[in-house]
C-alpha atoms as a PDB file:
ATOM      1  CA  UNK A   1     -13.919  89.823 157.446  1.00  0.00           C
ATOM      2  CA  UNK A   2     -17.906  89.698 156.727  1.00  0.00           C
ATOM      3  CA  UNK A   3     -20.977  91.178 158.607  1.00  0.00           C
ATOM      4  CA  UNK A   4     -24.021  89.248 158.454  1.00  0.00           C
ATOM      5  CA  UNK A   5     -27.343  90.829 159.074  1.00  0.00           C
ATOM      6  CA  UNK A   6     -30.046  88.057 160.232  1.00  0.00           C
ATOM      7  CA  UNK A   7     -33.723  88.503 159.891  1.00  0.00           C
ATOM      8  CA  UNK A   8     -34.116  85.527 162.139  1.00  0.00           C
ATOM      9  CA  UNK A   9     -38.090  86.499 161.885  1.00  0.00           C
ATOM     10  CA  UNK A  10     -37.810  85.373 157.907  1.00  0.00           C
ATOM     11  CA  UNK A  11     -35.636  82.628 158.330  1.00  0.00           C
ATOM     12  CA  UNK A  12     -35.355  81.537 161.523  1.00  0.00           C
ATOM     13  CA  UNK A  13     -33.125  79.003 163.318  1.00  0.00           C
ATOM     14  CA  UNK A  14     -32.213  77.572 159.618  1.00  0.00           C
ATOM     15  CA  UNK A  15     -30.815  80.781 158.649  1.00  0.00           C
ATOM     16  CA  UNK A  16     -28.244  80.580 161.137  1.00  0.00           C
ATOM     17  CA  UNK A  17     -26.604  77.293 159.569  1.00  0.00           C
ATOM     18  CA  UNK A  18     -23.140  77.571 158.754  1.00  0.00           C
ATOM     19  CA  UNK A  19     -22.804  80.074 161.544  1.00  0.00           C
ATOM     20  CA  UNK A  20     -20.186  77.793 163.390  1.00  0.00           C
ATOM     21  CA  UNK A  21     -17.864  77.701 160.485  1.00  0.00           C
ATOM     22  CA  UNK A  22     -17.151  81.810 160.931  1.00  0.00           C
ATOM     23  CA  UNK A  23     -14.421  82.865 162.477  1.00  0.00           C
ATOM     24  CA  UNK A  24     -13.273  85.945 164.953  1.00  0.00           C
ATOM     25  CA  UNK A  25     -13.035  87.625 161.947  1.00  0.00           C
ATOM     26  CA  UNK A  26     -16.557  88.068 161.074  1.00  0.00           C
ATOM     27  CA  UNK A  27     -19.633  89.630 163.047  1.00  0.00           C
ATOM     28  CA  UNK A  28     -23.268  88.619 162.814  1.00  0.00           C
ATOM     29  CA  UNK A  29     -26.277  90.594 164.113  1.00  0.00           C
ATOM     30  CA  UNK A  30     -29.176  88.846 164.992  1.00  0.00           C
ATOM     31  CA  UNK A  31     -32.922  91.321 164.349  1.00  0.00           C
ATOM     32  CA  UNK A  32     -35.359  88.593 166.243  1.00  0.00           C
ATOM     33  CA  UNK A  33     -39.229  89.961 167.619  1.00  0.00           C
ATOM     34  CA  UNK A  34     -40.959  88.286 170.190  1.00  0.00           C
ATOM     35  CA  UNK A  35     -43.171  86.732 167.843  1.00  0.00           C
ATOM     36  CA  UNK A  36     -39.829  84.834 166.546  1.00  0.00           C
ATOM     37  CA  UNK A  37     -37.538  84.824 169.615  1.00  0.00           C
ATOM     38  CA  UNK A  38     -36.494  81.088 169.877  1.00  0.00           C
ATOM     39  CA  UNK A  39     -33.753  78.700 168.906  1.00  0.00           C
ATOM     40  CA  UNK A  40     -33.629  75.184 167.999  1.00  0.00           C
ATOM     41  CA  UNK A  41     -31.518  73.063 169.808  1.00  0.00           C
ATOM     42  CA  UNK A  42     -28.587  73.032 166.746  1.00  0.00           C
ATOM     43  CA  UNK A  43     -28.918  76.554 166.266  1.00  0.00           C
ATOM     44  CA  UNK A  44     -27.656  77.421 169.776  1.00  0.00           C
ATOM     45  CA  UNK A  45     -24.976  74.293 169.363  1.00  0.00           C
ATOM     46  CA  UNK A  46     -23.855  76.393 166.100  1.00  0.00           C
ATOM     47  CA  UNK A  47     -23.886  79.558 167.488  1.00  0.00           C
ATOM     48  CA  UNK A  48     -21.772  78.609 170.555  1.00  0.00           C
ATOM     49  CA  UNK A  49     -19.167  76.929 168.226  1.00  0.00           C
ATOM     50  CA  UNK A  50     -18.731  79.826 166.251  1.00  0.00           C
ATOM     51  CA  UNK A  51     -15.880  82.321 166.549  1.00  0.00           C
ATOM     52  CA  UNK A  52     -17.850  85.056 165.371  1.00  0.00           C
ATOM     53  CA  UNK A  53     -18.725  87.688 167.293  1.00  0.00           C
ATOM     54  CA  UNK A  54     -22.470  87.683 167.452  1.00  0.00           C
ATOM     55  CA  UNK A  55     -24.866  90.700 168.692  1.00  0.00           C
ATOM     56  CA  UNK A  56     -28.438  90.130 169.257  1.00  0.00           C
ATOM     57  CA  UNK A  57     -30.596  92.639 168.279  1.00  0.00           C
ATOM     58  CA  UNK A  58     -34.076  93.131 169.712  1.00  0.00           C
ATOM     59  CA  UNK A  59     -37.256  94.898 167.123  1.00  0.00           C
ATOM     60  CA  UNK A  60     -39.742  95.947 169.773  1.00  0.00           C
ATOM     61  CA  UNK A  61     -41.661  97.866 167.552  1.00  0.00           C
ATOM     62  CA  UNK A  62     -44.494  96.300 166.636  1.00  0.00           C
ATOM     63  CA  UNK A  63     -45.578  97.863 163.214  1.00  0.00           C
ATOM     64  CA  UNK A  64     -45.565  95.925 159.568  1.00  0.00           C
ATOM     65  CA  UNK A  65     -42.047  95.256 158.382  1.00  0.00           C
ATOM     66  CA  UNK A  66     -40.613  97.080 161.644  1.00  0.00           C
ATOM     67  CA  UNK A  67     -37.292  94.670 161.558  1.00  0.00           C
ATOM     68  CA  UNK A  68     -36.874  95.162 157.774  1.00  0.00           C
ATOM     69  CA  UNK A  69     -36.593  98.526 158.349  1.00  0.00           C
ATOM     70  CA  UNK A  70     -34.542  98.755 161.327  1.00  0.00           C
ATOM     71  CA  UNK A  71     -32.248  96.265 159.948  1.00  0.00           C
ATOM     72  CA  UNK A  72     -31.987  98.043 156.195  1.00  0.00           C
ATOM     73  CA  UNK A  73     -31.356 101.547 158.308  1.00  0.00           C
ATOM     74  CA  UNK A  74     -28.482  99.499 160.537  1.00  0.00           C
ATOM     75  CA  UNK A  75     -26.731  98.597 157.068  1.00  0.00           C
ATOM     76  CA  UNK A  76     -27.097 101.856 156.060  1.00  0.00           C
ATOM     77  CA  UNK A  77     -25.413 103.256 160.037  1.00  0.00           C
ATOM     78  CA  UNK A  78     -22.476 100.442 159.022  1.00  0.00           C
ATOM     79  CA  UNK A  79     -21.219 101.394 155.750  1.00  0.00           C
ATOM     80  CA  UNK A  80     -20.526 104.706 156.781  1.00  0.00           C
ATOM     81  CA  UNK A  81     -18.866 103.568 160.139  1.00  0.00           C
ATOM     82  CA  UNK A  82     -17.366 100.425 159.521  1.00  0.00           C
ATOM     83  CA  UNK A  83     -14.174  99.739 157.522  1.00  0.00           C
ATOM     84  CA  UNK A  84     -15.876  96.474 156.150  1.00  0.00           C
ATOM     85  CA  UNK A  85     -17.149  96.506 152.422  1.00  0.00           C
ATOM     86  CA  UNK A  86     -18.677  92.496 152.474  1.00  0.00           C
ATOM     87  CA  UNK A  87     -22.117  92.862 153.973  1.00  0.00           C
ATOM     88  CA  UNK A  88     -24.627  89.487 153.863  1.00  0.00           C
ATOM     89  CA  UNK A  89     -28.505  89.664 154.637  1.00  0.00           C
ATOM     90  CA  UNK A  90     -29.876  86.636 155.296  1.00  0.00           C
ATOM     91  CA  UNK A  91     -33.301  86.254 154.263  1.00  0.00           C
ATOM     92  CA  UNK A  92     -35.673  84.991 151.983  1.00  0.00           C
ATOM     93  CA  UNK A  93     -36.492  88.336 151.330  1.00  0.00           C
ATOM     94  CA  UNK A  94     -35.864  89.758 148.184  1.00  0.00           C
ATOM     95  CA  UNK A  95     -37.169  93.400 149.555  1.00  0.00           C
ATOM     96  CA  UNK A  96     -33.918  93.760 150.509  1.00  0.00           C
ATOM     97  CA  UNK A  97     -32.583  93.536 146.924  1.00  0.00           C
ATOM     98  CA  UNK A  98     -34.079  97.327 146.855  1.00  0.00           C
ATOM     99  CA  UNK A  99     -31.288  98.175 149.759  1.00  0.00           C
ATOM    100  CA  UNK A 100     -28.645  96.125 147.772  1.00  0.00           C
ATOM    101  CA  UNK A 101     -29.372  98.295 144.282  1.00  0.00           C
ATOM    102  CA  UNK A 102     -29.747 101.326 146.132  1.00  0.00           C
ATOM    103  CA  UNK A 103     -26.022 101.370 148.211  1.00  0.00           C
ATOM    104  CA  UNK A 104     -24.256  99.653 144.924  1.00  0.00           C
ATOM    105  CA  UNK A 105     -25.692 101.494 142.179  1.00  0.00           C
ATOM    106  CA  UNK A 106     -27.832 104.549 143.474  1.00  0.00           C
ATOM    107  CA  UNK A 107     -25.170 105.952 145.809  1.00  0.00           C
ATOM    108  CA  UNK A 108     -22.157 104.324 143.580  1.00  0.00           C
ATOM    109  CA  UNK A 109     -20.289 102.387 146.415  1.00  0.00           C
ATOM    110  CA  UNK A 110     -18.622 100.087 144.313  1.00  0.00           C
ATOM    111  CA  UNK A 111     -16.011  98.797 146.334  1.00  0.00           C
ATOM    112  CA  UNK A 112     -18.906  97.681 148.636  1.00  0.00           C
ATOM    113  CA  UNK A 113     -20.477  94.272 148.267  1.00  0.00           C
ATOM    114  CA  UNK A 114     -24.044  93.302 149.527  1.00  0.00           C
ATOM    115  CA  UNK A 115     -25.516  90.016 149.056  1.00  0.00           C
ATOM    116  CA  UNK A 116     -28.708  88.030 149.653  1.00  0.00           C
ATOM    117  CA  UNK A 117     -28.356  84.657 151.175  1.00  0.00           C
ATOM    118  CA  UNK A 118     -30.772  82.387 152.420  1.00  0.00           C
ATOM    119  CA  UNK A 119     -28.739  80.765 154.976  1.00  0.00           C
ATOM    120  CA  UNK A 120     -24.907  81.460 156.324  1.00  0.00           C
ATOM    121  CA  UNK A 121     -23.606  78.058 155.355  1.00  0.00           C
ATOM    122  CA  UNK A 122     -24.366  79.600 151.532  1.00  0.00           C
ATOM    123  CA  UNK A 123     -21.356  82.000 151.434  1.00  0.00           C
ATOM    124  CA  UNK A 124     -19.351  78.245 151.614  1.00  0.00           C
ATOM    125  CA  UNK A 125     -20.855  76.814 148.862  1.00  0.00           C
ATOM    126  CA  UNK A 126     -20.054  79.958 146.361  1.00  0.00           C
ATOM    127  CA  UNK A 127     -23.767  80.277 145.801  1.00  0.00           C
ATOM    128  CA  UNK A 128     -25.726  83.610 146.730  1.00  0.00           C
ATOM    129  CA  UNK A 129     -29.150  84.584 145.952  1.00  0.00           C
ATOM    130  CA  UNK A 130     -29.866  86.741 143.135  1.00  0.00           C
ATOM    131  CA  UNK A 131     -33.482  88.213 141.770  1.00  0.00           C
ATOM    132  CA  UNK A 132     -33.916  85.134 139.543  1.00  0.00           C
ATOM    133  CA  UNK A 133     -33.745  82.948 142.766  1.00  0.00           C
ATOM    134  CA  UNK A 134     -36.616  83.731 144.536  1.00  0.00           C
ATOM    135  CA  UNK A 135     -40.412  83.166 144.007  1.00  0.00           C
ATOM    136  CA  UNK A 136     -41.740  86.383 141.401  1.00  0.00           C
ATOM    137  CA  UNK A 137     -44.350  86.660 138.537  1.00  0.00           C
ATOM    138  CA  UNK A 138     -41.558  85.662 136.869  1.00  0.00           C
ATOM    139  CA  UNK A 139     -38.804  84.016 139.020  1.00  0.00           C
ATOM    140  CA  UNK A 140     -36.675  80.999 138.158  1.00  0.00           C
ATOM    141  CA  UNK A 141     -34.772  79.322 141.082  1.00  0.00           C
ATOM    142  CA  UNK A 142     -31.689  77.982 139.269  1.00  0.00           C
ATOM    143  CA  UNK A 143     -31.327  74.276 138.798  1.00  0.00           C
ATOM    144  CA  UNK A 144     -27.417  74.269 140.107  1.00  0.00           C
ATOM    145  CA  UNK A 145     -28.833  75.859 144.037  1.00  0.00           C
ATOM    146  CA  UNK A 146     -31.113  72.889 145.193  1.00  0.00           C
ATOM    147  CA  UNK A 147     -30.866  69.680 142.680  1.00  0.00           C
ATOM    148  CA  UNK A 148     -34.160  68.208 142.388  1.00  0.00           C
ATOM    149  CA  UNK A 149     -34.037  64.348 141.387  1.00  0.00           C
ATOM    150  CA  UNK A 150     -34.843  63.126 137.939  1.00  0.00           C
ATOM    151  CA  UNK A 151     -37.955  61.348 139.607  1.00  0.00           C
ATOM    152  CA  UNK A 152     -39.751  64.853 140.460  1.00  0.00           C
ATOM    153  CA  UNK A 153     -40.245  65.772 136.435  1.00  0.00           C
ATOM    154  CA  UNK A 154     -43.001  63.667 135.344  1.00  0.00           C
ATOM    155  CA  UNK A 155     -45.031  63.501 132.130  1.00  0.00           C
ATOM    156  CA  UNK A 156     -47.897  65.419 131.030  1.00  0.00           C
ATOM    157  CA  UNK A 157     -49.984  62.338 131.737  1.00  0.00           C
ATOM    158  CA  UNK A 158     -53.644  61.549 131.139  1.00  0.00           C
ATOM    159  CA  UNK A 159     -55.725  59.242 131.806  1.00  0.00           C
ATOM    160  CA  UNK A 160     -57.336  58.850 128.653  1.00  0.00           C
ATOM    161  CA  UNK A 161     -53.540  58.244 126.922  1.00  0.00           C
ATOM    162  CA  UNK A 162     -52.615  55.732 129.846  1.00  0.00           C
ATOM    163  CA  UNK A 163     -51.883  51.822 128.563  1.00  0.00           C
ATOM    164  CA  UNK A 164     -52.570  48.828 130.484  1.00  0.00           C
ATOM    165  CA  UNK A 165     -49.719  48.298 133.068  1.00  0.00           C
ATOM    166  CA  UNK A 166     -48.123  45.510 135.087  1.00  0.00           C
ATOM    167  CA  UNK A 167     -46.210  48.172 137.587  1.00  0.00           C
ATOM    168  CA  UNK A 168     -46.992  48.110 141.552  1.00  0.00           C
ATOM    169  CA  UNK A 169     -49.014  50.554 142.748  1.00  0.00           C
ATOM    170  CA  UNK A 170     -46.053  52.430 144.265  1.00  0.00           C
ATOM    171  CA  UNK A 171     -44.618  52.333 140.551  1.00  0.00           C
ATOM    172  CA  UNK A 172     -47.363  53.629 138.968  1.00  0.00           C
ATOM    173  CA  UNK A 173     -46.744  56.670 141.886  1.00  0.00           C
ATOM    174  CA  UNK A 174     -43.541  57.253 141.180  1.00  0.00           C
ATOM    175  CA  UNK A 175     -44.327  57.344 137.158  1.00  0.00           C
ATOM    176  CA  UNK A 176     -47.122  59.473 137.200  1.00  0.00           C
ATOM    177  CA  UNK A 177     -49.218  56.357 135.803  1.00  0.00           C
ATOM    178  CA  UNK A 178     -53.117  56.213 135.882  1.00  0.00           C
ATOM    179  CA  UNK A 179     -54.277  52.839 134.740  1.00  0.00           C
ATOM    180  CA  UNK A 180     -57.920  54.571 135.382  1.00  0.00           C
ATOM    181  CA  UNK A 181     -58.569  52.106 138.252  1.00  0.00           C
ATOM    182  CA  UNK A 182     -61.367  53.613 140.991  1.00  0.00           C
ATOM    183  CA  UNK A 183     -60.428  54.995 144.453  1.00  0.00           C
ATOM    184  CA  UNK A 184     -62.363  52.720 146.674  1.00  0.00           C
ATOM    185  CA  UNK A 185     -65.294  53.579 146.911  1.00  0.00           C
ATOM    186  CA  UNK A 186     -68.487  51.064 147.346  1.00  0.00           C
ATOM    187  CA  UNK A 187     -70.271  50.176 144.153  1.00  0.00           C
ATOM    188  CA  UNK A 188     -73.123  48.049 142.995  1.00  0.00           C
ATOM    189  CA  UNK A 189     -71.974  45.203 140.542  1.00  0.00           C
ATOM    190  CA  UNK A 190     -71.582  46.366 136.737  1.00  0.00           C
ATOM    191  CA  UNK A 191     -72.178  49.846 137.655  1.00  0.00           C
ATOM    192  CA  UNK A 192     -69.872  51.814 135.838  1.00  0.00           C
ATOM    193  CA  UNK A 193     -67.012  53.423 136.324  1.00  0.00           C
ATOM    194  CA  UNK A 194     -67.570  57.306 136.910  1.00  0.00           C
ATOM    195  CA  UNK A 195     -65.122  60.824 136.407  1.00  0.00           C
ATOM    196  CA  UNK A 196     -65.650  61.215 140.117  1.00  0.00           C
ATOM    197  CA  UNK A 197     -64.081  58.029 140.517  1.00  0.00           C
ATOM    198  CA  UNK A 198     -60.580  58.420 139.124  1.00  0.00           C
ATOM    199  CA  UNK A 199     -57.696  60.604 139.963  1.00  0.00           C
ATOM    200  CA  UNK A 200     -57.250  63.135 137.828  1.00  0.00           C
ATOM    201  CA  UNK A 201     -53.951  63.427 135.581  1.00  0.00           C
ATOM    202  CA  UNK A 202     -52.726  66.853 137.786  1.00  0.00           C
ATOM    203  CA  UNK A 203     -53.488  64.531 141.196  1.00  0.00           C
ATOM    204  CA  UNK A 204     -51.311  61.935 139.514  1.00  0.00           C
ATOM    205  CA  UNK A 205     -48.533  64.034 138.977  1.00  0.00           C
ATOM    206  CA  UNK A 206     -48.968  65.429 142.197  1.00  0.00           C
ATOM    207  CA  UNK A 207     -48.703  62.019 143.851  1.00  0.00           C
ATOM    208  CA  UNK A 208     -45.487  61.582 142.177  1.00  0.00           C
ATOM    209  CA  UNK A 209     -43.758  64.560 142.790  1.00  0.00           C
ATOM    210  CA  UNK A 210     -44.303  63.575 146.556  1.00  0.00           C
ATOM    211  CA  UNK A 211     -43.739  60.703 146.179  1.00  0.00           C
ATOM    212  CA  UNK A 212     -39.960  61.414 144.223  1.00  0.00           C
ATOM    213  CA  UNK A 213     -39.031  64.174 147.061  1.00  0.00           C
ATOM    214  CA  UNK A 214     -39.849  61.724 150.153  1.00  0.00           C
ATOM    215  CA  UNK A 215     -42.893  63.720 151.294  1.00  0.00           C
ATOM    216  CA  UNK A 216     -45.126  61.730 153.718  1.00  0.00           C
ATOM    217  CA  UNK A 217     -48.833  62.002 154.804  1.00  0.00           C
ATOM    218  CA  UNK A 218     -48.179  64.458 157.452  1.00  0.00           C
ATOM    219  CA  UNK A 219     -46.169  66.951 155.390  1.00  0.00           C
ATOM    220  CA  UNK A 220     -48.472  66.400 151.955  1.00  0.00           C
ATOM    221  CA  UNK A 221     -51.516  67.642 153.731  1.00  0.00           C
ATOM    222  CA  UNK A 222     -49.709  70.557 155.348  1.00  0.00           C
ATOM    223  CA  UNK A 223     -48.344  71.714 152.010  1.00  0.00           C
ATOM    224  CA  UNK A 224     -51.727  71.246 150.521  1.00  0.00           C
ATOM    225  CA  UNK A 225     -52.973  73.435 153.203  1.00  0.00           C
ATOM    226  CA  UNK A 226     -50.339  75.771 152.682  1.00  0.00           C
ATOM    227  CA  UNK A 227     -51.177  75.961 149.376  1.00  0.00           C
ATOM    228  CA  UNK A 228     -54.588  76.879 149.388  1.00  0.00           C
ATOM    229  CA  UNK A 229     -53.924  79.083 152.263  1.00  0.00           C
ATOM    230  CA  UNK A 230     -51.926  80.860 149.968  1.00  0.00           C
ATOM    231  CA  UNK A 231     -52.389  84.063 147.935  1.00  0.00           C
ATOM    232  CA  UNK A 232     -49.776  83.614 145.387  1.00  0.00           C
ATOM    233  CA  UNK A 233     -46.420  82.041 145.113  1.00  0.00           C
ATOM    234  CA  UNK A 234     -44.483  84.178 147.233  1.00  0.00           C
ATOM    235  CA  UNK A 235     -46.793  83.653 150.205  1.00  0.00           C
ATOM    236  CA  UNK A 236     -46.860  79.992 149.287  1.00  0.00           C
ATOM    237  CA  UNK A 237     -42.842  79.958 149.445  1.00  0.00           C
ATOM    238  CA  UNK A 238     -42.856  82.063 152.535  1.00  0.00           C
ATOM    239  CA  UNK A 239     -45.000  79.655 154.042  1.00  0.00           C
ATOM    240  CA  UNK A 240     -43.341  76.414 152.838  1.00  0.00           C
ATOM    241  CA  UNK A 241     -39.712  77.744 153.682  1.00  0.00           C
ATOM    242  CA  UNK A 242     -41.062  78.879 157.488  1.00  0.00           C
ATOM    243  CA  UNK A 243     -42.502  75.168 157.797  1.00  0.00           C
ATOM    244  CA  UNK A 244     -40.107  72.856 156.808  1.00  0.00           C
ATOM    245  CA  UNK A 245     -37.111  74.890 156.988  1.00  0.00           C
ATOM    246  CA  UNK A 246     -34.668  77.097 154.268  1.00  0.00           C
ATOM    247  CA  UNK A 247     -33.238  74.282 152.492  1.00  0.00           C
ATOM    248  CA  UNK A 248     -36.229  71.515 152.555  1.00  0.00           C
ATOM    249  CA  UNK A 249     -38.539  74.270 152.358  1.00  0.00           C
ATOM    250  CA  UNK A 250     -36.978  75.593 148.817  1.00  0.00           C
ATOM    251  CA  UNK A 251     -36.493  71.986 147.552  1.00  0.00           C
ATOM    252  CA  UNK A 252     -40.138  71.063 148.065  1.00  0.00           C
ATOM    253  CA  UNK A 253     -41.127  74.427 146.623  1.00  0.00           C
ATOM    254  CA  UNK A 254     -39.268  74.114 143.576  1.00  0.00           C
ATOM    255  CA  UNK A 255     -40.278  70.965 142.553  1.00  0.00           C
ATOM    256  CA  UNK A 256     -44.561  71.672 143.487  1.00  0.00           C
ATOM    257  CA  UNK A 257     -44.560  75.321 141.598  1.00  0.00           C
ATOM    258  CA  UNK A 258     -45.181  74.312 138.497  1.00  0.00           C
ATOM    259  CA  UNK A 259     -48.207  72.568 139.867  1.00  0.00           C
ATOM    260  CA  UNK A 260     -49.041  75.027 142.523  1.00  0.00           C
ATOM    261  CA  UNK A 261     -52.390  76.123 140.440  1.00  0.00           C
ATOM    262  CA  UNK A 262     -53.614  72.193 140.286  1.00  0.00           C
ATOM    263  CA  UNK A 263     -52.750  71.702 144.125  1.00  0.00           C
ATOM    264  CA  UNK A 264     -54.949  74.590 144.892  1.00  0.00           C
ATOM    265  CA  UNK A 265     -57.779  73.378 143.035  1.00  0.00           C
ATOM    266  CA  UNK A 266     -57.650  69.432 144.262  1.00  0.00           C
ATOM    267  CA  UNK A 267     -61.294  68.205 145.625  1.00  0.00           C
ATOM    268  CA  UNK A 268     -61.138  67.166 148.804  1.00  0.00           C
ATOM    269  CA  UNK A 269     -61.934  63.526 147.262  1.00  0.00           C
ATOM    270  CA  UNK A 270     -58.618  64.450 145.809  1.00  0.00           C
ATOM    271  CA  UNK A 271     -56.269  65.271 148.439  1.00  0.00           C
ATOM    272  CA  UNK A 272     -58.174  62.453 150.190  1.00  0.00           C
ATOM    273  CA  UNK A 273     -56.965  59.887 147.389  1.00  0.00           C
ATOM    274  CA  UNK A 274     -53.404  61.497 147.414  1.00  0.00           C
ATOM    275  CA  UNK A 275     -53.417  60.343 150.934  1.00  0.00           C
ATOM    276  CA  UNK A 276     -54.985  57.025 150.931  1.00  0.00           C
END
């Protein structure tokens, strides 16, 4: 039997996927706020298939981090009541990786097992979340948790290095190819190409990672926003995973951090280009 400790206010309805395949042997507790009190329509289908028992549990407090707390002190209440030793958070959290070292290693419980998940249906695929998962100064989200296509690794391309090309336009996209044609834009006759003009080798690459993960207009210009909303990585994560969801949220993420610094500088003739 497992206990699973949701902070639906990280991740929401998507945390709860995986929630129907749990049986009357396990027990989830749900910390929601009113600020994040609502269920998507397959959420509740999930929950009422399940044969877990499942407790809701309501953070009226409203002070910074009040159902992080509550829910870390709960854990705490249930390892010295409960006879079960397999304890899950769900959350995108890693905060609660403190709580995890602290019961394990501080206090010595070793025949107690906390882990991080980002979503119930995780604990089926063998997969949990360790430090090296999540967004950090230094942070690497393992290849093997979310494959990202071939497509989304593109060359360092530039446009002074770029050859003459026969490819479509949706080609060059998807290649990360700059033939250092102009964005429309009106021009008298033999005037000259300017800088202003082209996309610029990190807007290229940008275009094709979207491009290679399926990302449309709509969804580009929110992560853009996101992006530049943004105060780091984390909060860029945060943001992305709250958006479009755990698992979309984390694939888009993985494959844009490495040009997370170039989408928060783009022009707005830029991002206007990306979506032309």
């Amino acid at each position: 039997m497992s206990v699973f400790l949701v902070d639906y206010e990280n991740v929401t309805s998507a945390g709860l996927a995986g929630i129907d395949k749990l049986t009357e042997r396990d027990t989830v507790y749900i910390f929601y706020t009113q600020s994040a009190a609502s269920l998507s329509f397959d959420a509740h289908r999930n929950i009422m298939a399940s044969g877990a028992e499942i407790k809701y549990i309501s953070v009226t407090s409203g002070a910074k981090n009040a159902l992080d707390f509550q829910l870390a002190s709960f854990l705490g209440y249930l390892t010295a009541v409960s006879n079960e030793r397999k304890f899950y958070i769900v959350s995108a959290d890693n905060g609660y990786l403190a709580v995890k070292s602290f019961w394990e290693k501080t206090m010595g419980l070793g025949d107690m097992e906390i882990k991080l998940i980002p979503n119930i249906r995780y604990i089926f695929r063998q997969t949990v979340i360790d430090p090296a998962m999540l967004p950090g100064k230094e942070a690497v989200i393992p290849k093997e948790i979310i494959p990202v296509s071939e497509a989304a690794i593109l060359p360092e391309a530039s446009v002074s290095e770029s050859k003459p090309t026969t490819l479509s336009a949706e080609e060059k996209v998807e290649k990360g190819v700059s033939n250092s044609k102009p964005v429309s834009k009106s021009r008298k006759p033999g005037e000259a190409d300017t800088e202003d003009d082209l996309l610029s080798p990190e807007a290229v690459r940008i275009m094709g990672i979207f491009s290679a993960e399926g990302i449309g207009n709509d969804a580009g210009r929110a992560i853009i926003d996101l992006a530049k909303a943004s105060s780091d990585k984390q909060h860029f994560y945060t943001g992305m995973t709250k958006k479009f969801g755990m698992e979309e949220g984390l694939r888009f993420y993985k494959a844009l951090r490495p040009e997370y610094a170039n989408i928060r500088k783009l022009s707005k003739k830029a991002v206007s280009s990306i979506h032309n």
